[in-house]
Protein backbone atom coordinates (compact mmCIF):
# COMPACT_ATOMS: atom_id res chain seq x y z
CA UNK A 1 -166.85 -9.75 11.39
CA UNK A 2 -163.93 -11.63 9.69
CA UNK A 3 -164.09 -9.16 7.25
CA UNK A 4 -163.43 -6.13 9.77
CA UNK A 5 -160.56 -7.93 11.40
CA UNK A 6 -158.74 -9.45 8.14
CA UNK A 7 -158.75 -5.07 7.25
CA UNK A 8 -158.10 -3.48 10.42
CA UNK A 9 -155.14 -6.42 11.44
CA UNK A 10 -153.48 -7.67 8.80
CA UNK A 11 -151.21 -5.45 7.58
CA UNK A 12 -150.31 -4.85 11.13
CA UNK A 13 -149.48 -8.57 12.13
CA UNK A 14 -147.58 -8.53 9.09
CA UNK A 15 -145.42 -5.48 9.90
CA UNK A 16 -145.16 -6.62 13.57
CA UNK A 17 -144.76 -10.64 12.94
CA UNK A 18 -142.07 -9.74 10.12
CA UNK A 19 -140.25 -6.47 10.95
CA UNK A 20 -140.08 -7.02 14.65
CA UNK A 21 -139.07 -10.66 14.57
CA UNK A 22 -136.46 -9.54 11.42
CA UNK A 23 -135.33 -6.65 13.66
CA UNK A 24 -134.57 -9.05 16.65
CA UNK A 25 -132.77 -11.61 14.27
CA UNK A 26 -130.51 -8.57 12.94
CA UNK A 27 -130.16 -7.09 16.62
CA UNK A 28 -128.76 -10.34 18.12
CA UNK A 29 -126.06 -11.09 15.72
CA UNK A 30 -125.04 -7.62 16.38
CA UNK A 31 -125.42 -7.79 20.14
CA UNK A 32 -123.48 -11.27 20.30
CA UNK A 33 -120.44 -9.06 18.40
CA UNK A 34 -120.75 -5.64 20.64
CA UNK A 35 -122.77 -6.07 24.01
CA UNK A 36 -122.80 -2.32 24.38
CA UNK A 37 -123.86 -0.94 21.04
CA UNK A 38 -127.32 -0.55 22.31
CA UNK A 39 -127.30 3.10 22.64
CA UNK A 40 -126.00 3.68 18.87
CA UNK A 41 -128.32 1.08 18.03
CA UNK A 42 -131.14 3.13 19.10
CA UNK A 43 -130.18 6.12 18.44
CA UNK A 44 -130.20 5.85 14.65
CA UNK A 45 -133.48 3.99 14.66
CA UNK A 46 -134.68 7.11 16.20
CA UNK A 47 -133.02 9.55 14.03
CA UNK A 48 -134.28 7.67 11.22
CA UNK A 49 -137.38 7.34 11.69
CA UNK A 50 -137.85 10.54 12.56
CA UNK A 51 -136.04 12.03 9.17
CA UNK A 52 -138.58 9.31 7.56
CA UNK A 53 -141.27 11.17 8.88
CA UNK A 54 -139.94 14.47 8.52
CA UNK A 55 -139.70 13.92 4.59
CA UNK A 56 -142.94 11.93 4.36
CA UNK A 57 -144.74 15.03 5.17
CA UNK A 58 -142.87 17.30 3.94
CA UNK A 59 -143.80 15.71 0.73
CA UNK A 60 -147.06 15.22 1.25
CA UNK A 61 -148.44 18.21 3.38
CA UNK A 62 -145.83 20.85 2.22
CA UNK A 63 -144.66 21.29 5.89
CA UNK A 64 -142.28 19.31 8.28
CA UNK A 65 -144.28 18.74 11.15
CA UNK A 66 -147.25 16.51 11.31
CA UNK A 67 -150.83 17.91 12.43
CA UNK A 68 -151.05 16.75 15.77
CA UNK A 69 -154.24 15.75 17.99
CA UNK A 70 -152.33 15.05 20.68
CA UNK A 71 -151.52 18.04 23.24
CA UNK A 72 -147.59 18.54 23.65
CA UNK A 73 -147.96 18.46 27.40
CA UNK A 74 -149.39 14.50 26.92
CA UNK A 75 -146.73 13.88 24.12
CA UNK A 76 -143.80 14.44 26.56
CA UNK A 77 -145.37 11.92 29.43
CA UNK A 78 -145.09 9.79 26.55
CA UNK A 79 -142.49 10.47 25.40
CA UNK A 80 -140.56 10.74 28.55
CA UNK A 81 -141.50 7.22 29.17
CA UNK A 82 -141.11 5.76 26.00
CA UNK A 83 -137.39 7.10 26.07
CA UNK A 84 -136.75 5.91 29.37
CA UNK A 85 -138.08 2.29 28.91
CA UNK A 86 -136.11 2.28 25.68
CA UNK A 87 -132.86 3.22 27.10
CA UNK A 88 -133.13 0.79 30.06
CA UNK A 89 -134.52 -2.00 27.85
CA UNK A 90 -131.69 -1.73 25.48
CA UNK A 91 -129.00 -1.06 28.46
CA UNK A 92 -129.58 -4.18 29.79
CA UNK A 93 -127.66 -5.64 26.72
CA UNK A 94 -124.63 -4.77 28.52
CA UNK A 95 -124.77 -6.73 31.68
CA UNK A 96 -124.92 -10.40 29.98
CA UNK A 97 -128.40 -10.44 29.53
CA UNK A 98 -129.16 -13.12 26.51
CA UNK A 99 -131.63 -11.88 23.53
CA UNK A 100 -133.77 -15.12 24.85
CA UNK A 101 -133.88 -13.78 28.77
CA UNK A 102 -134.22 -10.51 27.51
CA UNK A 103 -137.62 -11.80 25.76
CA UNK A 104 -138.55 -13.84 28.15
CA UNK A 105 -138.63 -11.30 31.01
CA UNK A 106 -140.11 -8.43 28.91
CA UNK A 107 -143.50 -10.87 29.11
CA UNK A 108 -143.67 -10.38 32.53
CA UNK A 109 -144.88 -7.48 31.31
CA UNK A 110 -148.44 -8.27 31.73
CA UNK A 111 -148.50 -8.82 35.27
CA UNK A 112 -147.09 -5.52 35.91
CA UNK A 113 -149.70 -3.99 33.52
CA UNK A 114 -152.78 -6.07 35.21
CA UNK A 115 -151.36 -4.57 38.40
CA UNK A 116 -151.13 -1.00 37.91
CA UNK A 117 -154.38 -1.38 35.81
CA UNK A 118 -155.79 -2.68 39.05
CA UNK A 119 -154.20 -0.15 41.16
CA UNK A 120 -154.68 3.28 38.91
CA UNK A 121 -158.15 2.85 36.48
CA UNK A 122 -159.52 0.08 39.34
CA UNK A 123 -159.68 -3.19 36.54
CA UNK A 124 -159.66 -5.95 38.93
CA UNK A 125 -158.67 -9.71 36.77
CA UNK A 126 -160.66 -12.53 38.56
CA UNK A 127 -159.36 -15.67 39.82
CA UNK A 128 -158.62 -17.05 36.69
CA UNK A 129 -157.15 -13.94 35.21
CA UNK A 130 -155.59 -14.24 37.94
CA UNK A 131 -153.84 -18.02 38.09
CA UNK A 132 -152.95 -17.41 34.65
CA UNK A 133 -150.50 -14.28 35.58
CA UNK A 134 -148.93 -16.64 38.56
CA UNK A 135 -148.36 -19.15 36.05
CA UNK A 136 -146.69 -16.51 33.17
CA UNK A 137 -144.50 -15.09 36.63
CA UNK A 138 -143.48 -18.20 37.71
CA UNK A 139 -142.15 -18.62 34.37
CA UNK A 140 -140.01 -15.52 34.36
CA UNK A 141 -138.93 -16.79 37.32
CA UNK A 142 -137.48 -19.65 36.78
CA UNK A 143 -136.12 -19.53 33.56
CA UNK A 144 -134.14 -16.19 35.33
CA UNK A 145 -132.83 -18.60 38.25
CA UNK A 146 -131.86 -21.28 36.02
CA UNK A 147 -130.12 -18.46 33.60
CA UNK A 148 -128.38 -17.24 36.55
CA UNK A 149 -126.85 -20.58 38.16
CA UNK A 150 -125.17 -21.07 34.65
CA UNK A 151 -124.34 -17.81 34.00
CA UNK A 152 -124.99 -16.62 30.49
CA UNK A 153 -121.41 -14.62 30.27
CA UNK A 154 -118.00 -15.88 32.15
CA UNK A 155 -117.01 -12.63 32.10
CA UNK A 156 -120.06 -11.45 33.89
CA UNK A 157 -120.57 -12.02 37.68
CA UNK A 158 -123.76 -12.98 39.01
CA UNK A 159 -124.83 -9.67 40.67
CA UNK A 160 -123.96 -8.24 37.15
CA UNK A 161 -126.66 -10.24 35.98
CA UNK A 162 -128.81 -9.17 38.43
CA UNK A 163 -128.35 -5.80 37.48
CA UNK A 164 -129.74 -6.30 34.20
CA UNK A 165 -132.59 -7.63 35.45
CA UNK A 166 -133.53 -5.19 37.05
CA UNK A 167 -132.65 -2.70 34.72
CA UNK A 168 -135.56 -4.77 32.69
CA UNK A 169 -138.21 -4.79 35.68
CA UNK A 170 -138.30 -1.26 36.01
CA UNK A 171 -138.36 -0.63 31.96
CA UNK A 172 -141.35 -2.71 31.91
CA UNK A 173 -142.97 -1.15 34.52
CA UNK A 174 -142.61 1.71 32.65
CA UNK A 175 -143.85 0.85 29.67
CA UNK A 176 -146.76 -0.59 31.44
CA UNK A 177 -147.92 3.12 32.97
CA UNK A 178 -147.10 4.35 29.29
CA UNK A 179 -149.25 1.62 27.83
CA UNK A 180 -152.34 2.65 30.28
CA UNK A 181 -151.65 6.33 29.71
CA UNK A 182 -151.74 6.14 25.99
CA UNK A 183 -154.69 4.29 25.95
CA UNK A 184 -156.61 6.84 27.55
CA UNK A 185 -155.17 9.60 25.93
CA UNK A 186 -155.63 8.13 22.49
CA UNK A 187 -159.42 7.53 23.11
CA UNK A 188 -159.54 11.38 24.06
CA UNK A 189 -157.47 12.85 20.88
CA UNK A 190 -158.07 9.82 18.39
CA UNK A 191 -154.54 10.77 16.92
CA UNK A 192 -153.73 8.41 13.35
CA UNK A 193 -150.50 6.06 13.60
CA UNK A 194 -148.53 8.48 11.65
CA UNK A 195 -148.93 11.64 14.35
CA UNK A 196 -147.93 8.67 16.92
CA UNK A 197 -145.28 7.12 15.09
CA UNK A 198 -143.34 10.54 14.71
CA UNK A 199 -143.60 12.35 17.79
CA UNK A 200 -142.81 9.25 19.73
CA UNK A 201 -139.44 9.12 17.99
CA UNK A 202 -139.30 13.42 17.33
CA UNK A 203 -139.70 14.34 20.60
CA UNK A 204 -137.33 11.07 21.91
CA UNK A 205 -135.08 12.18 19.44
CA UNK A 206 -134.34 15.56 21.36
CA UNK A 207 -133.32 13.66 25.17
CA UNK A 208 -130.38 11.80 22.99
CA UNK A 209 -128.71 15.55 22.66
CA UNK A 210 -126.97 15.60 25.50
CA UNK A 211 -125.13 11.91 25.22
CA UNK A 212 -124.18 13.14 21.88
CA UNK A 213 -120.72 13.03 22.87
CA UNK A 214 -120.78 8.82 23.69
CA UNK A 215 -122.46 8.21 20.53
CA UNK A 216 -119.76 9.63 18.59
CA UNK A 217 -117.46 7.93 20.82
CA UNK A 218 -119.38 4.60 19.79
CA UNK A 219 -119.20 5.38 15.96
CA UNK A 220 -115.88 3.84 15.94
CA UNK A 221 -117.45 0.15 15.54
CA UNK A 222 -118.43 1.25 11.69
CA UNK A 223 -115.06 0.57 11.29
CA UNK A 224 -114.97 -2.97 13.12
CA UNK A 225 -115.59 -6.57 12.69
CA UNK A 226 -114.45 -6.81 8.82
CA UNK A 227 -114.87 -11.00 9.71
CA UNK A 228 -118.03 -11.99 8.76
CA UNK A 229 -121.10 -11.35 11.42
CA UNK A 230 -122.67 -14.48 10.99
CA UNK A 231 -120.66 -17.27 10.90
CA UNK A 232 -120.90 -21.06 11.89
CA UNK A 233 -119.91 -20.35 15.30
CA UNK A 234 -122.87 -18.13 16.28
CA UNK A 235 -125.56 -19.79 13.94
CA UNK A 236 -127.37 -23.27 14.29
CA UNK A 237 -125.67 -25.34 11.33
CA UNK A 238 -128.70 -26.07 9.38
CA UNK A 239 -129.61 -22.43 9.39
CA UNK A 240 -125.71 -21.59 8.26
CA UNK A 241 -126.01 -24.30 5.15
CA UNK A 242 -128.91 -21.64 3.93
CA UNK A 243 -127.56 -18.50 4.54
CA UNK A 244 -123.67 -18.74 3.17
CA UNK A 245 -125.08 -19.28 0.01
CA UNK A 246 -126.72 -15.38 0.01
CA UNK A 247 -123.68 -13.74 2.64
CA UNK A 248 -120.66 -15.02 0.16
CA UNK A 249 -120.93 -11.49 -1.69
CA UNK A 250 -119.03 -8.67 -0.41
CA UNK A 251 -120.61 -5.13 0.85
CA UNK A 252 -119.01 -2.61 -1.15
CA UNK A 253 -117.04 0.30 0.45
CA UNK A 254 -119.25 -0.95 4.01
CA UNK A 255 -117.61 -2.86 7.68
CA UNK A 256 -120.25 -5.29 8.20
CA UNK A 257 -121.50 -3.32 11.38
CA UNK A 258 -122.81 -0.64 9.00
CA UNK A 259 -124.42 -2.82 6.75
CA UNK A 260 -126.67 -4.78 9.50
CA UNK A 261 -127.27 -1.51 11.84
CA UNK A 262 -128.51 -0.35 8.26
CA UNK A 263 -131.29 -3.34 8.04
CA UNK A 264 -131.57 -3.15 11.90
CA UNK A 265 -133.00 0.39 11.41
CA UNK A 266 -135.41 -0.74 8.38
CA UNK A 267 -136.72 -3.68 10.09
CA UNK A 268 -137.22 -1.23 13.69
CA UNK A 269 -139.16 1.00 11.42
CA UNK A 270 -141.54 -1.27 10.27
CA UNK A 271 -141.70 -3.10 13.41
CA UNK A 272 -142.71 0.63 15.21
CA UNK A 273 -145.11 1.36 12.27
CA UNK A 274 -146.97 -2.20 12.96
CA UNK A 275 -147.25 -1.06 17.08
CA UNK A 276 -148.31 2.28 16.53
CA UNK A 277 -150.98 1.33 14.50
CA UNK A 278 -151.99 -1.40 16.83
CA UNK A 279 -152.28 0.82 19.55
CA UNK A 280 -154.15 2.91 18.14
CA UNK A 281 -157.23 1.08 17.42
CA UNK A 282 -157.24 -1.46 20.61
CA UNK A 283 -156.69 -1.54 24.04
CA UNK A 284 -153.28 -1.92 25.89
CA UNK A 285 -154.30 -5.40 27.04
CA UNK A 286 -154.82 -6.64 23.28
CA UNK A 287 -151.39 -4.95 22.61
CA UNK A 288 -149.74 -6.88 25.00
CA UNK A 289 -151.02 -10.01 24.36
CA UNK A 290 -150.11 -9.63 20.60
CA UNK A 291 -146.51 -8.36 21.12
CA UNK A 292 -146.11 -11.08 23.59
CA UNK A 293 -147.06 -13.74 20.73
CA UNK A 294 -144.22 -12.32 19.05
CA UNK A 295 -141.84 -11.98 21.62
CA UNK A 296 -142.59 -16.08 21.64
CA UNK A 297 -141.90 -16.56 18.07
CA UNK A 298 -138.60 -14.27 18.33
CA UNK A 299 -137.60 -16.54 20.99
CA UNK A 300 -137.98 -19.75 19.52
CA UNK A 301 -136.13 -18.45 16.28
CA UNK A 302 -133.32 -17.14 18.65
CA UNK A 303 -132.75 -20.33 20.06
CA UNK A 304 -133.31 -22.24 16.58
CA UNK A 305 -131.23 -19.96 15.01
CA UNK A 306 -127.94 -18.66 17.58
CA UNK A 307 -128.05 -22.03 19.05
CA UNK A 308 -128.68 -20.39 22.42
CA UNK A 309 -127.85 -22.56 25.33
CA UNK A 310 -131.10 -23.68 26.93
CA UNK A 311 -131.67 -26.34 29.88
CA UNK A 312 -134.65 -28.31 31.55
CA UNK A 313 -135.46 -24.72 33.59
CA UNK A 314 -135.66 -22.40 30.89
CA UNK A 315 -137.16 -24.79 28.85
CA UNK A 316 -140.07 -25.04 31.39
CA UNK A 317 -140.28 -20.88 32.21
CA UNK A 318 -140.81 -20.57 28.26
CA UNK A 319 -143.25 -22.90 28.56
CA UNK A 320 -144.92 -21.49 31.49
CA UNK A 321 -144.68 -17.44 30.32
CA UNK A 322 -146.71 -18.75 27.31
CA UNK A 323 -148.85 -20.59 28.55
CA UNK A 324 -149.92 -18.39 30.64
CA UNK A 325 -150.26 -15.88 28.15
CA UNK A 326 -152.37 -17.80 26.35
CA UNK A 327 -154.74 -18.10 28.96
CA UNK A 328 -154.58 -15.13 30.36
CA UNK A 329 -156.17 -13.87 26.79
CA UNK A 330 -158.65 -16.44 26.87
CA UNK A 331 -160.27 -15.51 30.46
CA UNK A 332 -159.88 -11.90 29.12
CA UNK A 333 -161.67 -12.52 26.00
CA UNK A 334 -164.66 -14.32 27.84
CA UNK A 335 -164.88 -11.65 30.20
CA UNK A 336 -165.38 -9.27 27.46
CA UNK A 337 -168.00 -11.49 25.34
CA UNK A 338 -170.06 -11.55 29.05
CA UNK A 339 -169.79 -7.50 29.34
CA UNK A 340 -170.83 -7.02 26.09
CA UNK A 341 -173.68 -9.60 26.48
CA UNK A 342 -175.02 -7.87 29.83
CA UNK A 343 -174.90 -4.18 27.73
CA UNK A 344 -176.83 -5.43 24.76
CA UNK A 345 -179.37 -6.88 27.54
């Protein structure tokens, strides 16, 4: 049983614990520079990955697209969601939300999933399912309130803030009818990570067309910040001593905002290759509850790392979202040992 897990998992932890907790490190020291690059951001992730799959196959199967499983019609509601919740998610940027509020509210998450999942395929949680979500929401909640009577930006009124949070609620609750919907499509078609991981970003790719005009507009930050991006100032000190001894070399011919949206776009890649193939062999509850482990570990490296300001409030809603989490897997886990028990029987 090990044995099956160790195969099937690893690799995917790995891409998912390393590229997507690389990826955030790299997307916050560019996000503390330039609040608003989160639409160029994504957009070259996208265009990336989807020239990475383009030339994968090409290579391999003599032909640019990849054999798909999935019908077009179900690849553009999931697409159309997965490019909404991705625009909104990384909008938010731009009204002073922090990298560790940002994280902290995206694990809400699973209370909007249970709900929905309650409301559309009828999966009732019981009480203790339950208690644990009031305990993750609680969480979100306070560490927001606290984060919003200190203000993260100066420059940044409160309803601003508010704004951004909201932007976030409604991404999530995207995601979360994008999460169910894939998982019952993807039992139907069976599709392989590969056919996922490209026509997620492909099809994406194609509603970025029309605001080709503001990305160009945006392209003007390859030639900004020639100071370094991480410095003393933005790092924890300990954390600095290490680093200056590998970022005293010069980037050839490169501004420094080209050279991390460059390892921004390979860490995103192998962050999306680790998700994909997660959700493609379990369910959008096990998803969740894995991406939400690492959403904990990004956080705690954010704050260890940036030196992010953090009082007794947020302090306590991390502690709450994850503990929470924690047992909201538990009772989940139990309640599919006793299913699987009464089937057998």
């Amino acid at each position: 049983m090990l044995h099956i897990f160790l195969s099937q998992y690893s690799l995917i932890l790995l891409l998912i614990f390393g590229g997507c907790c690389s990826n955030i490190f790299v997307l916050e020291t560019i996000i503390k520079k330039e609040p608003n690059s989160g639409l160029l951001i994504t957009f070259f992730q996208f265009l990336y990955i989807t020239i990475e799959g383009l030339i994968y196959n090409f290579f391999t199967r003599s032909t640019l697209l990849i054999k798909r499983n999935v019908p077009i019609r179900s690849w553009m509601i999931i697409v159309s969601l997965f490019f909404m919740a991705t625009f909104l998610n990384n909008k938010a940027y731009s009204y002073g939300i922090s990298v560790p509020m940002h994280i902290i509210t995206q694990s809400g998450g699973i209370f909007i999933l249970v709900i929905l999942e309650w409301l559309y395929i009828n999966k009732k949680p019981n009480i203790y399912e339950i208690l644990a979500i009031m305990i993750l929401t609680s969480g979100v909640i306070i560490a927001n309130i606290s984060n919003i009577s200190k203000k993260y930006s100066s420059d940044l009124s409160m309803p601003e803030y508010t704004k951004g949070i909201i932007i976030l609620i409604i991404s999530q609750i995207l995601r979360s009818f994008m999460s169910i919907y894939m998982e019952k499509t993807f039992k139907l078609y069976s599709p392989n990570w590969k056919e996922v991981n490209f026509y997620m970003h492909f099809f994406s790719f194609l509603f970025y067309i029309p605001m080709l005009p503001k990305i160009y507009s945006q392209t003007k930050l390859f030639n900004c910040f020639q100071t370094p991006f991480i410095s003393q100032k933005n790092l924890s000190t300990n954390l600095y001593k290490y680093l200056d001894i590998f970022l005293k070399f010069k980037i050839p011919k490169t501004s420094n905002y080209l050279f991390y949206l460059y390892i921004n776009i390979i860490t995103q890649s192998l962050c999306v290759q680790g998700i994909n193939r997660l959700n493609v062999i379990s369910t959008a509850l096990t998803a969740n509850i894995i991406l939400n482990l690492r959403k904990f570990i990004s956080l705690i490296l954010s704050i260890y790392m940036f030196e992010n300001k953090r009082n007794f409030g947020t302090i306590s809603g991390i502690i709450l979202v994850f503990s929470g989490s924690i047992w909201y897997s538990i009772e989940v886990h139990k309640k599919k040992a006793i299913n699987n028990k009464s089937k057998k029987s």
